[in-house]
C-alpha atoms as a PDB file:
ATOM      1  CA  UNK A   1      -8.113 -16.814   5.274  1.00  0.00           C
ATOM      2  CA  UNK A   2     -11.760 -17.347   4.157  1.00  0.00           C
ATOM      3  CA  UNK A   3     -11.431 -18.559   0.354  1.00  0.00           C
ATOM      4  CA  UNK A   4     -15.414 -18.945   0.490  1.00  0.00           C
ATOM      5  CA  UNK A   5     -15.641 -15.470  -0.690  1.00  0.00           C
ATOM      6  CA  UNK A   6     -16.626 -14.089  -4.296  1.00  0.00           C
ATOM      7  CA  UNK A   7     -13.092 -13.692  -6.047  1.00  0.00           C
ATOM      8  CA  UNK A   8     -10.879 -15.746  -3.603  1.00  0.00           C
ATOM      9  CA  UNK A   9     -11.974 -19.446  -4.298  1.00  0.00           C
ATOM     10  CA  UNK A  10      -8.498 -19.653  -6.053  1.00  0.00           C
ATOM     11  CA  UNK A  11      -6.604 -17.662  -3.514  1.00  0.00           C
ATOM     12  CA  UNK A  12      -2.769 -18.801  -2.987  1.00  0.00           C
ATOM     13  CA  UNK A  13      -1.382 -18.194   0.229  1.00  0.00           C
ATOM     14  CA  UNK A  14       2.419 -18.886   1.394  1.00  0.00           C
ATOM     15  CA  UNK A  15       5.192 -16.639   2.652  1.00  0.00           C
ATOM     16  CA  UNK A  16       8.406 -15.759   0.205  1.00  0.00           C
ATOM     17  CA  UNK A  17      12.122 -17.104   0.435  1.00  0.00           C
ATOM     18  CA  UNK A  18      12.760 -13.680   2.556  1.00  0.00           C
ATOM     19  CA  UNK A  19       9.471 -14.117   4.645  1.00  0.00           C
ATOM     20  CA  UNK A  20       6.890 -12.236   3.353  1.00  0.00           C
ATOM     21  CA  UNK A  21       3.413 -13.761   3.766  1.00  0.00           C
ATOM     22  CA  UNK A  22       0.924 -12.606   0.732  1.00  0.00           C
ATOM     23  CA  UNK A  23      -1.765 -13.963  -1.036  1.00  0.00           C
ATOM     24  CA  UNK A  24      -1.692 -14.680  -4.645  1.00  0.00           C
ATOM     25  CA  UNK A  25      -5.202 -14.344  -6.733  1.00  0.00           C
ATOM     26  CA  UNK A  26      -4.552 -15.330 -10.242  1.00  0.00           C
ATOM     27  CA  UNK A  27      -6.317 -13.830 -13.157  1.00  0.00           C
ATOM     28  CA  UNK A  28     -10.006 -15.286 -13.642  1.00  0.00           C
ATOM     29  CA  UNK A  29      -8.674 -17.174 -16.835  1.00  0.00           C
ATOM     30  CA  UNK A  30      -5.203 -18.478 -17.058  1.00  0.00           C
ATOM     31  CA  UNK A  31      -4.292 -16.842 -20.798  1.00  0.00           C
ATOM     32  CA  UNK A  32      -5.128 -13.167 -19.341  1.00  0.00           C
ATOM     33  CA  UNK A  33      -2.242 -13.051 -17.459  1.00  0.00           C
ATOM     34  CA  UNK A  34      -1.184  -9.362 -19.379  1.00  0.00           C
ATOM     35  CA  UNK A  35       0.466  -7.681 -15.827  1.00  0.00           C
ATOM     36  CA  UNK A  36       1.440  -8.400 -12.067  1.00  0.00           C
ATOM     37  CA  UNK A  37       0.146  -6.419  -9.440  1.00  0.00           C
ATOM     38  CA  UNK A  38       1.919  -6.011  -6.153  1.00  0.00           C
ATOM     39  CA  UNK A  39      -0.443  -4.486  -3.086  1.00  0.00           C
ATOM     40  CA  UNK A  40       0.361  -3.566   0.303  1.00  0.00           C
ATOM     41  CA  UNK A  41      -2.100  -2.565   3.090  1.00  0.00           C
ATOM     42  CA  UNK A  42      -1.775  -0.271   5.906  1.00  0.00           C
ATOM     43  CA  UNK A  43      -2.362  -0.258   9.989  1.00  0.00           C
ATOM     44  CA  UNK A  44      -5.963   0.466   9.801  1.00  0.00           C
ATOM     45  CA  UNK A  45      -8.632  -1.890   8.399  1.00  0.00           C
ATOM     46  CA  UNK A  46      -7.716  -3.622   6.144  1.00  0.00           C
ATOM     47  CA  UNK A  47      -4.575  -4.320   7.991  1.00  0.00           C
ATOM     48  CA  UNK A  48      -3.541  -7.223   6.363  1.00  0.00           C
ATOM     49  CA  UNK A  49      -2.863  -9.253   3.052  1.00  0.00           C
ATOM     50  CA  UNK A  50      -5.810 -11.421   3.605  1.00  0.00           C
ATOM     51  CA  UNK A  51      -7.813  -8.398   4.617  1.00  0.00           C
ATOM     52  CA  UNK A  52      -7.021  -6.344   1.543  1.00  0.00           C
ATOM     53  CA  UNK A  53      -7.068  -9.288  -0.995  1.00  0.00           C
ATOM     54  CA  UNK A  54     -11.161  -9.832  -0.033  1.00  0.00           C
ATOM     55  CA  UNK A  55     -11.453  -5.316  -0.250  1.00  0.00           C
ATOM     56  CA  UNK A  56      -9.291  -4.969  -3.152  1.00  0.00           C
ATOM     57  CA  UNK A  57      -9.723  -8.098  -5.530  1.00  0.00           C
ATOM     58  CA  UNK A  58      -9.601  -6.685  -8.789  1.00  0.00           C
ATOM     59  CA  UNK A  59     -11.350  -9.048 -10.402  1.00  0.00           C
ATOM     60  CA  UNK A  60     -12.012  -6.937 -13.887  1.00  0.00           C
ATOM     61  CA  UNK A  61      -8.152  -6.719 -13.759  1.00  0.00           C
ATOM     62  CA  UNK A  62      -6.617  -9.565 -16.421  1.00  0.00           C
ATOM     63  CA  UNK A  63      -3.558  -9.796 -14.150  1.00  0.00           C
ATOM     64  CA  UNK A  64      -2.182 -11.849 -11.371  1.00  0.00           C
ATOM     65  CA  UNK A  65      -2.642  -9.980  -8.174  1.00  0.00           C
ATOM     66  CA  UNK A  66      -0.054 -10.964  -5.428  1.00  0.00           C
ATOM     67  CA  UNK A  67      -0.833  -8.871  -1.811  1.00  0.00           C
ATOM     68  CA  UNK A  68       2.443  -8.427   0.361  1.00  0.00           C
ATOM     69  CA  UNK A  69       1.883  -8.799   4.297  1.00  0.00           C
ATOM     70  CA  UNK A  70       4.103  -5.444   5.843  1.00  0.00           C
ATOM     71  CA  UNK A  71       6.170  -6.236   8.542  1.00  0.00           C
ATOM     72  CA  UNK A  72       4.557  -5.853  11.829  1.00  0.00           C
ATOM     73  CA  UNK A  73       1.049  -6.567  10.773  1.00  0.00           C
ATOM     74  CA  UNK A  74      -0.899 -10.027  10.321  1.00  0.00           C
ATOM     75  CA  UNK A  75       1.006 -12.810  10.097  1.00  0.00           C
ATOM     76  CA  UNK A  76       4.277 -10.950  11.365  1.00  0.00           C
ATOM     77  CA  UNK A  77       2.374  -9.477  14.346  1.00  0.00           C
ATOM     78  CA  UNK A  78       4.429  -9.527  17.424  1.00  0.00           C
ATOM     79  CA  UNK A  79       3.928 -11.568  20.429  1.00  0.00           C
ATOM     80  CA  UNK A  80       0.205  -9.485  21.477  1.00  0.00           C
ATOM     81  CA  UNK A  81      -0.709  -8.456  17.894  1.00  0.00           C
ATOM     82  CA  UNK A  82      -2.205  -5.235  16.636  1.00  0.00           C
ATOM     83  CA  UNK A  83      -2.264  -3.984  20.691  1.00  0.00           C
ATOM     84  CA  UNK A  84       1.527  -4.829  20.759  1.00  0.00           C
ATOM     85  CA  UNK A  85       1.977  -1.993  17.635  1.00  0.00           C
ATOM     86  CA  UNK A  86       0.076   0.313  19.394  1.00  0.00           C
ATOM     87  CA  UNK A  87       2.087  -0.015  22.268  1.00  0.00           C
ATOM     88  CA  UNK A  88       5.138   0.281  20.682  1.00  0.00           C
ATOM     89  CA  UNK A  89       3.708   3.452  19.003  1.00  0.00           C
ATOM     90  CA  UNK A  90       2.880   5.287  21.991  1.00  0.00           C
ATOM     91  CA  UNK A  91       6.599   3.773  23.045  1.00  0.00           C
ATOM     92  CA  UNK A  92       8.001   6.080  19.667  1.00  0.00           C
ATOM     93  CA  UNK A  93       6.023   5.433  16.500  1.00  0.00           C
ATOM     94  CA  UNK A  94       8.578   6.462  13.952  1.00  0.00           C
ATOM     95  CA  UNK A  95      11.306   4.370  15.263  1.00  0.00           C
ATOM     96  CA  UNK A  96       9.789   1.404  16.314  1.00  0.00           C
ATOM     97  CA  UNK A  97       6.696   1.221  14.105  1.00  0.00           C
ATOM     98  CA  UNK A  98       6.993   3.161  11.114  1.00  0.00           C
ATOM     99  CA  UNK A  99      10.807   2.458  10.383  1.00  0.00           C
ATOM    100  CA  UNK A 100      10.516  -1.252  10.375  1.00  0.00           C
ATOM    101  CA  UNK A 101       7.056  -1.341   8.572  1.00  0.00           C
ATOM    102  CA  UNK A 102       7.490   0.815   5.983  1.00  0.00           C
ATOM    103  CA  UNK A 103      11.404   1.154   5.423  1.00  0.00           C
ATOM    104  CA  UNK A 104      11.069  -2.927   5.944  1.00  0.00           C
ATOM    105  CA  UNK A 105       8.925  -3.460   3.327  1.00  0.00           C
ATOM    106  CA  UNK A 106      10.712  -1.523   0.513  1.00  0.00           C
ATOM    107  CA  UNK A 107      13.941  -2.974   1.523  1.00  0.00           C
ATOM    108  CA  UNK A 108      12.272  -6.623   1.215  1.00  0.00           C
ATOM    109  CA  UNK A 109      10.510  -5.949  -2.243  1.00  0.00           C
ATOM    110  CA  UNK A 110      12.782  -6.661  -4.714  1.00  0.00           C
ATOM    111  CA  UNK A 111      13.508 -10.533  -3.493  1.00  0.00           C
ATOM    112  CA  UNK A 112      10.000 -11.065  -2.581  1.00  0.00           C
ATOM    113  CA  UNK A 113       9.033 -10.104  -6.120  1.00  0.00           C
ATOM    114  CA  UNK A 114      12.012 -12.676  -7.463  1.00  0.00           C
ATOM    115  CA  UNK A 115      10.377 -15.639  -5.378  1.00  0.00           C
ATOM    116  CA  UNK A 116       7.267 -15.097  -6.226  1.00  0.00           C
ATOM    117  CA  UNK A 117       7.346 -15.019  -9.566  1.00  0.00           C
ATOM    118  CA  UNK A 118       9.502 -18.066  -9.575  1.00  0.00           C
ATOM    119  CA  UNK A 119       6.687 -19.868  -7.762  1.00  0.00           C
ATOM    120  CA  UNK A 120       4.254 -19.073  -9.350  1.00  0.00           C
ATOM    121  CA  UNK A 121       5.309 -18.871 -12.898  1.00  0.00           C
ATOM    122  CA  UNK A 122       4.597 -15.528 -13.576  1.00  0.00           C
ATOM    123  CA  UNK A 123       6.330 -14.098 -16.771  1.00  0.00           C
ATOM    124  CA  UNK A 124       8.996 -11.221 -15.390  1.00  0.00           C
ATOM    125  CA  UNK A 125       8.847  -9.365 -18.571  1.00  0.00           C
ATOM    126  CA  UNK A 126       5.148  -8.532 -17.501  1.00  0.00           C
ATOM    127  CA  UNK A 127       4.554  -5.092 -16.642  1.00  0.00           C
ATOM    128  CA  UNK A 128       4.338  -4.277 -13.110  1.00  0.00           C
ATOM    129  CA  UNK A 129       1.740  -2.325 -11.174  1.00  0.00           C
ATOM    130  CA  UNK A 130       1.518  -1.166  -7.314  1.00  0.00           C
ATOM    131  CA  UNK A 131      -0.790  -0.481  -4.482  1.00  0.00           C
ATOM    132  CA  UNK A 132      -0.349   0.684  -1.420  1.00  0.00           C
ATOM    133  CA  UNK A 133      -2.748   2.175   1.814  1.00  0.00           C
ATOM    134  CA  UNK A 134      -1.747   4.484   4.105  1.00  0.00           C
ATOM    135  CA  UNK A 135       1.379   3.499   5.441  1.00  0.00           C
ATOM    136  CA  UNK A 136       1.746   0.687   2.256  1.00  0.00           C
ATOM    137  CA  UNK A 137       0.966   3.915   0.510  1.00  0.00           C
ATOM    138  CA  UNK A 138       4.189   5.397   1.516  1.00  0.00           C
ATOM    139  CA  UNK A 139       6.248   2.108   1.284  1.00  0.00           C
ATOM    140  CA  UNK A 140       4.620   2.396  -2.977  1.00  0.00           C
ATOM    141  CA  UNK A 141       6.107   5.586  -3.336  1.00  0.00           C
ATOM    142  CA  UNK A 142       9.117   5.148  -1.620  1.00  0.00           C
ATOM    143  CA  UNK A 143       9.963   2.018  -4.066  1.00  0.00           C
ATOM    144  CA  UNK A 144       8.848   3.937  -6.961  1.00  0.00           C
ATOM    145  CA  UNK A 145      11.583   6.642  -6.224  1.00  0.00           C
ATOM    146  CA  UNK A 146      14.288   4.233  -5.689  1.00  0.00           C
ATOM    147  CA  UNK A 147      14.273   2.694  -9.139  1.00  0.00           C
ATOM    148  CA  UNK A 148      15.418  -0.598  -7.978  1.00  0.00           C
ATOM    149  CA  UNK A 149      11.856  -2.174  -9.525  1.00  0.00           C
ATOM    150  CA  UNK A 150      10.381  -0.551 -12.188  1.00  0.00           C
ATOM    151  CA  UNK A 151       6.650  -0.228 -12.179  1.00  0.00           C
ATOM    152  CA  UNK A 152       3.948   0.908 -15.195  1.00  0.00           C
ATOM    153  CA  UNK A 153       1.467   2.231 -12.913  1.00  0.00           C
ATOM    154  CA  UNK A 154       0.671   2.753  -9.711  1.00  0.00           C
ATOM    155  CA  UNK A 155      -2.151   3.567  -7.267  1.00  0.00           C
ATOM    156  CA  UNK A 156      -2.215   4.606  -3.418  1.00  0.00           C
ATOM    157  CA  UNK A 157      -5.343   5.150  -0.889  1.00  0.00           C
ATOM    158  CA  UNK A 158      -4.275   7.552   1.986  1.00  0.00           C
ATOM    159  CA  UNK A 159      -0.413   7.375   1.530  1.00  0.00           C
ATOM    160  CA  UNK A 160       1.486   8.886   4.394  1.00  0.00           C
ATOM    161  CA  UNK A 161       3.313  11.128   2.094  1.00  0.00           C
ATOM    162  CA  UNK A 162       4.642  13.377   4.690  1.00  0.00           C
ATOM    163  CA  UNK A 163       5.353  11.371   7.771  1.00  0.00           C
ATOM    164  CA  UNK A 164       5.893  14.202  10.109  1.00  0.00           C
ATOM    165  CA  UNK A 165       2.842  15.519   9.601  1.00  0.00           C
ATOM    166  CA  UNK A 166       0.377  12.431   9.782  1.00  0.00           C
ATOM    167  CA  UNK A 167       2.380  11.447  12.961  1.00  0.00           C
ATOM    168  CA  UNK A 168       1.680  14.262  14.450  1.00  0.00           C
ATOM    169  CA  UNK A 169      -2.164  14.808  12.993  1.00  0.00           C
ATOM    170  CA  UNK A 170      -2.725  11.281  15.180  1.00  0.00           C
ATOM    171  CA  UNK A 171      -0.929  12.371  18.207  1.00  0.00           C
ATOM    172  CA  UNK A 172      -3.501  14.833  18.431  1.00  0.00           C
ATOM    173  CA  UNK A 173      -5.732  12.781  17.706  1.00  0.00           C
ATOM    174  CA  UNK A 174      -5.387  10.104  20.248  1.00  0.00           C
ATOM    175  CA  UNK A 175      -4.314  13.223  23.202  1.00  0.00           C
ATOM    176  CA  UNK A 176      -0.608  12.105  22.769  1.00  0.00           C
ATOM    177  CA  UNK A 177       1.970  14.620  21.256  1.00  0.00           C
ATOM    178  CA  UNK A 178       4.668  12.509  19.889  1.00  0.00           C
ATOM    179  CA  UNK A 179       8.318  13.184  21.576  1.00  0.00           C
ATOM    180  CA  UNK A 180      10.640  14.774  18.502  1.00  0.00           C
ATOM    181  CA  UNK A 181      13.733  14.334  18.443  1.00  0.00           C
ATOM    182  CA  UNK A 182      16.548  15.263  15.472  1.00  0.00           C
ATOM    183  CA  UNK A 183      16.959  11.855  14.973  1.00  0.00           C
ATOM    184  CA  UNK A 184      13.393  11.212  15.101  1.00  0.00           C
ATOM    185  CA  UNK A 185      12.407  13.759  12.473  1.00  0.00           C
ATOM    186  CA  UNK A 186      15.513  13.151   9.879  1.00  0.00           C
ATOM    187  CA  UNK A 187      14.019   9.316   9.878  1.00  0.00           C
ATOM    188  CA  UNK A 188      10.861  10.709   9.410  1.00  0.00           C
ATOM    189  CA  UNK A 189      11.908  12.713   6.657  1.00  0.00           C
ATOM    190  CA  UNK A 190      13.343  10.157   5.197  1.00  0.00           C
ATOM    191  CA  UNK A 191      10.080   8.372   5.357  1.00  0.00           C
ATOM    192  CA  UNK A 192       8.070  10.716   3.301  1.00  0.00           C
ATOM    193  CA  UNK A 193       7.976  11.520  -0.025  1.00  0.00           C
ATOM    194  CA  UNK A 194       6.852  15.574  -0.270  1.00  0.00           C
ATOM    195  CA  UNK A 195      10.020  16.040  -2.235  1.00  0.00           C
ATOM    196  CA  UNK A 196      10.091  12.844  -4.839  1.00  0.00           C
ATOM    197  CA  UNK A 197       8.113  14.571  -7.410  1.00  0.00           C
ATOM    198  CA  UNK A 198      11.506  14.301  -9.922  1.00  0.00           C
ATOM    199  CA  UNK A 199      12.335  11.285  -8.697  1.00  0.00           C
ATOM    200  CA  UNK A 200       8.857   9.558  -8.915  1.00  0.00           C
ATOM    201  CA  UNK A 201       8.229  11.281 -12.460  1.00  0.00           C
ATOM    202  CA  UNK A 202      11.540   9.515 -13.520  1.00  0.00           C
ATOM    203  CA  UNK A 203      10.204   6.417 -12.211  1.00  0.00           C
ATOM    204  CA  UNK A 204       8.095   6.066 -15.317  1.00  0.00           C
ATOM    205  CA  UNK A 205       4.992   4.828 -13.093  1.00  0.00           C
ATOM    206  CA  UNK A 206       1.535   6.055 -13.919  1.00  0.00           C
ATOM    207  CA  UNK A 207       0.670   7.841 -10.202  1.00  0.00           C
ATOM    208  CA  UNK A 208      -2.931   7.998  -9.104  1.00  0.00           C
ATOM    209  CA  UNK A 209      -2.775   9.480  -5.196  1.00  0.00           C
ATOM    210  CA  UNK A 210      -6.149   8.802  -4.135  1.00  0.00           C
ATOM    211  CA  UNK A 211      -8.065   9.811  -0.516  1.00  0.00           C
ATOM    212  CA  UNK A 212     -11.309  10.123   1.159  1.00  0.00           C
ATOM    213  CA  UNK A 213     -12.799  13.304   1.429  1.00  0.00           C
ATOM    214  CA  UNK A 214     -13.754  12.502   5.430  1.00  0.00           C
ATOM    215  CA  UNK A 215     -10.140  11.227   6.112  1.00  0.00           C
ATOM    216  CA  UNK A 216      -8.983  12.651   9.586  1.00  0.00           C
ATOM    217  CA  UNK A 217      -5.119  12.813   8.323  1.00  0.00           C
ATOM    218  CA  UNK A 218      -3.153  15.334   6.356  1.00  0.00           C
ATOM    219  CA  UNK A 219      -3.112  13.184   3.333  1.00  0.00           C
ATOM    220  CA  UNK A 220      -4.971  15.366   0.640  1.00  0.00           C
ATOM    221  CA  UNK A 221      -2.595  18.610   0.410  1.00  0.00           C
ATOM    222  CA  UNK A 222       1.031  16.700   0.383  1.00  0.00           C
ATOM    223  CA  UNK A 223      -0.982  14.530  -2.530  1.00  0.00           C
ATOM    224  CA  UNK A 224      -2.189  17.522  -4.697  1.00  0.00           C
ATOM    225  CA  UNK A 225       1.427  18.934  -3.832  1.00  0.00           C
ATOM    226  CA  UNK A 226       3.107  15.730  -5.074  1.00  0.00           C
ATOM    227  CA  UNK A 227       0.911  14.797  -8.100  1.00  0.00           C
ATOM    228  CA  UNK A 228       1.192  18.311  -9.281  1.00  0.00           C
ATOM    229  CA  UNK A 229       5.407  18.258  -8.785  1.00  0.00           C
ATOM    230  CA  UNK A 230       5.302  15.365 -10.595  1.00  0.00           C
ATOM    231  CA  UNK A 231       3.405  16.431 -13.777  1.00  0.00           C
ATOM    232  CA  UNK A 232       6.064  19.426 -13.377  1.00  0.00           C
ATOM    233  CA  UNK A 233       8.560  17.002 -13.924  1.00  0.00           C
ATOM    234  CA  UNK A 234       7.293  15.178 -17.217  1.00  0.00           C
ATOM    235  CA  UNK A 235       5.512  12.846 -15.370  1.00  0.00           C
ATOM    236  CA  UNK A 236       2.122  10.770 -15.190  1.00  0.00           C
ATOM    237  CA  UNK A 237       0.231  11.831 -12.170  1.00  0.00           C
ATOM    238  CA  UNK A 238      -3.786  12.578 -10.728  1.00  0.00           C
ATOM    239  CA  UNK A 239      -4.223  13.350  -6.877  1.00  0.00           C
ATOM    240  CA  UNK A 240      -8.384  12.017  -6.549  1.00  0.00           C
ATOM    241  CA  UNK A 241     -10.902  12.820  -3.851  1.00  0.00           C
ATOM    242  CA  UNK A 242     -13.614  10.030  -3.018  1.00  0.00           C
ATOM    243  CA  UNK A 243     -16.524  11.953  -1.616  1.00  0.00           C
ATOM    244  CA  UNK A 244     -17.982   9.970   1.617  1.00  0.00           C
ATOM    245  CA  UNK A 245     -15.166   7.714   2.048  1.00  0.00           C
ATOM    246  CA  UNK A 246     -12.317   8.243   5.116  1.00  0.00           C
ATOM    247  CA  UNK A 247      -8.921   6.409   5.519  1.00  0.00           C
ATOM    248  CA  UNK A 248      -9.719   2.989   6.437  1.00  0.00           C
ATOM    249  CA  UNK A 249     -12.276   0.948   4.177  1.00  0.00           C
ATOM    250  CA  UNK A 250     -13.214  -2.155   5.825  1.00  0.00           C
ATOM    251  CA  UNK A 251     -14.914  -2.568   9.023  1.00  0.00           C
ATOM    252  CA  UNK A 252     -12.980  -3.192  12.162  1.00  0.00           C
ATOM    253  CA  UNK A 253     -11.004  -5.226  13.099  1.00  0.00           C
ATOM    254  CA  UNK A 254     -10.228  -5.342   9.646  1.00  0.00           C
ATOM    255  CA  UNK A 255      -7.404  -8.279  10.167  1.00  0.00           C
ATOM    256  CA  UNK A 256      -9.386 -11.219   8.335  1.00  0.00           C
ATOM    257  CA  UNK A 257     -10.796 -11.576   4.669  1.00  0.00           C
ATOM    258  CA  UNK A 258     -14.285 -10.122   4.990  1.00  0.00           C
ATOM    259  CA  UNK A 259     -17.297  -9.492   2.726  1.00  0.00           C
ATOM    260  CA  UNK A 260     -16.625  -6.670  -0.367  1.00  0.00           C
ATOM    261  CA  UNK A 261     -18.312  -3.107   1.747  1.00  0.00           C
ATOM    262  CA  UNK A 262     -19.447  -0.223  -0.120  1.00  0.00           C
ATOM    263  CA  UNK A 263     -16.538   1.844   0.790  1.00  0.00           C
ATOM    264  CA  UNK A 264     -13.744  -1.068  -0.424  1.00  0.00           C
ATOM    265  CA  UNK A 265     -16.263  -2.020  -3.718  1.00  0.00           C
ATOM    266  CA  UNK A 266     -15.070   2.323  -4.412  1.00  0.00           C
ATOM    267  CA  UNK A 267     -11.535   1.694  -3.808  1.00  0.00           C
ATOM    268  CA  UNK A 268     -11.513  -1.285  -5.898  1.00  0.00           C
ATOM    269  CA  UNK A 269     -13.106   0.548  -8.594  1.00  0.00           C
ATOM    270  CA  UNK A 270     -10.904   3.296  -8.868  1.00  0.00           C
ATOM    271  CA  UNK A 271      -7.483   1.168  -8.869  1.00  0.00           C
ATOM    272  CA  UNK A 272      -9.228  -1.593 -11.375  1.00  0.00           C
ATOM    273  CA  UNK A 273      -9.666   1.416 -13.607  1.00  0.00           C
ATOM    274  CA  UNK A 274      -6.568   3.275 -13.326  1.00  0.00           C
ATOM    275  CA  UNK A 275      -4.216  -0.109 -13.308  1.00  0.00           C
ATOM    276  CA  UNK A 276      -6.718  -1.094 -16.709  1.00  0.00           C
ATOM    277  CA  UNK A 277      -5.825   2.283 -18.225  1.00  0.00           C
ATOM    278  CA  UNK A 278      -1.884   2.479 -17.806  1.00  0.00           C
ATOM    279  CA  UNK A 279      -0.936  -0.857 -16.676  1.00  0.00           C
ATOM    280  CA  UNK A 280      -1.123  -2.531 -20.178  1.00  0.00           C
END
């Protein structure tokens, strides 16, 4: 990755026990180490830790940052990369993409977080936050409703809240209906989060569900539905429209660190604040 950029001179970068690539940025000075953040990108740019460590730095955030690579993507691209993926979801996107991406990640969390905070000294009884875009979005909320790590706060970009419905939305888009089977949609449903509100109100998190006012997917009702069932159930949560921005944030092919854009410099902004308002 390209530590010549503002905010990632200091940039760690290994891969877990349990073989997780991410990228570590520690806090800019050594004593404000007051949380630990844990971010996960999505399939479209930025696609990978690297990518979304340069977009989403957090530099105003006195907290190590540590960005998880999803299985799949970057360094755990199959054999042909990103056009392998695609293949495989034209092949049958929830089973062979969107199974082992997002279910993978959430079932890999909890020893990831263990190593890394053995390796790199982090305190555990600092409080936790979360990221996560589009699908790293749904693998956030997912882990938030299982209770298994306990996070403070927590902020997605796009989440695929309801998987059937965003699968779908880019069928269409792309002129290829996706094949649904029973099987197919119970996994699916199992994927999604419409009906977590209790569950991610009992979490305890902080929820910000944020989106792009231009973004082609059917992210911004299931995130009004879900912040709003989640302040129904005692909970902590805002669903937040960025005017001008879509789903991705970084320019194509969005797999490397790149320059800070405009549209990642507004998704940066709105986590640093959120994760500086209920994080400590």
């Amino acid at each position: 990755m390209r530590t010549d950029l503002p905010g990632l001179e200091r940039a760690i970068e290994a891969v877990t026990a349990n073989g997780v690539p991410f990228v570590a940025l520690p806090p800019e000075e050594p004593t404000d180490a007051r949380g630990l953040v844990l971010l996960w990108h999505g399939a479209d740019p930025p696609r990978s830790d690297a990518a979304l460590a340069a977009a989403v730095p957090l530099r105003r955030l006195p907290a190590w940052r540590v960005y998880l690579g999803m299985p799949l993507y970057g360094r755990r691209a199959p054999a042909g990369g990103f056009a392998e993926v695609v293949r495989l979801a034209y092949q049958d996107a929830v089973t062979l993409v969107f199974q082992p991406s997002i279910g993978g990640a959430v079932a890999e969390l909890p020893a990831a977080l263990d190593d890394v905070r053995a390796r790199l000294g982090i305190d555990a009884a600092l409080p936790l936050g979360l990221f996560g875009f589009s699908q790293g979005g749904a693998a956030a909320l997912l882990a938030l409703c299982q209770h298994e790590v306990r996070f403070r706060a927590a902020v997605t970009w796009g989440a695929a809240i309801d998987l059937p419905a965003v699968v779908d939305a880019v069928g269409n888009l792309y002129g290829v209906p996706y094949d649904w089977t029973a099987e197919r949609r119970a996994l699916a449903e199992r994927l999604s989060t419409t009906r977590c509100g209790p569950a991610l109100a009992a979490s305890g998190a902080a929820i910000l569900l944020a989106f792009g006012a231009d973004d082609p997917l059917p992210v911004r009702e299931p995130a009004e539905q879900l912040a709003a069932a989640i302040r129904a159930a005692g909970g902590v949560a805002e669903a937040r429209m960025v005017p001008g921005l879509a789903h991705g944030f970084v320019e194509q092919p969005g797999q490397e660190a790149a320059p800070q854009g405009p549209e990642a410099r507004a998704v940066d902004a709105l986590a640093t604040e959120w994760f500086n308002r209920y994080l400590f």
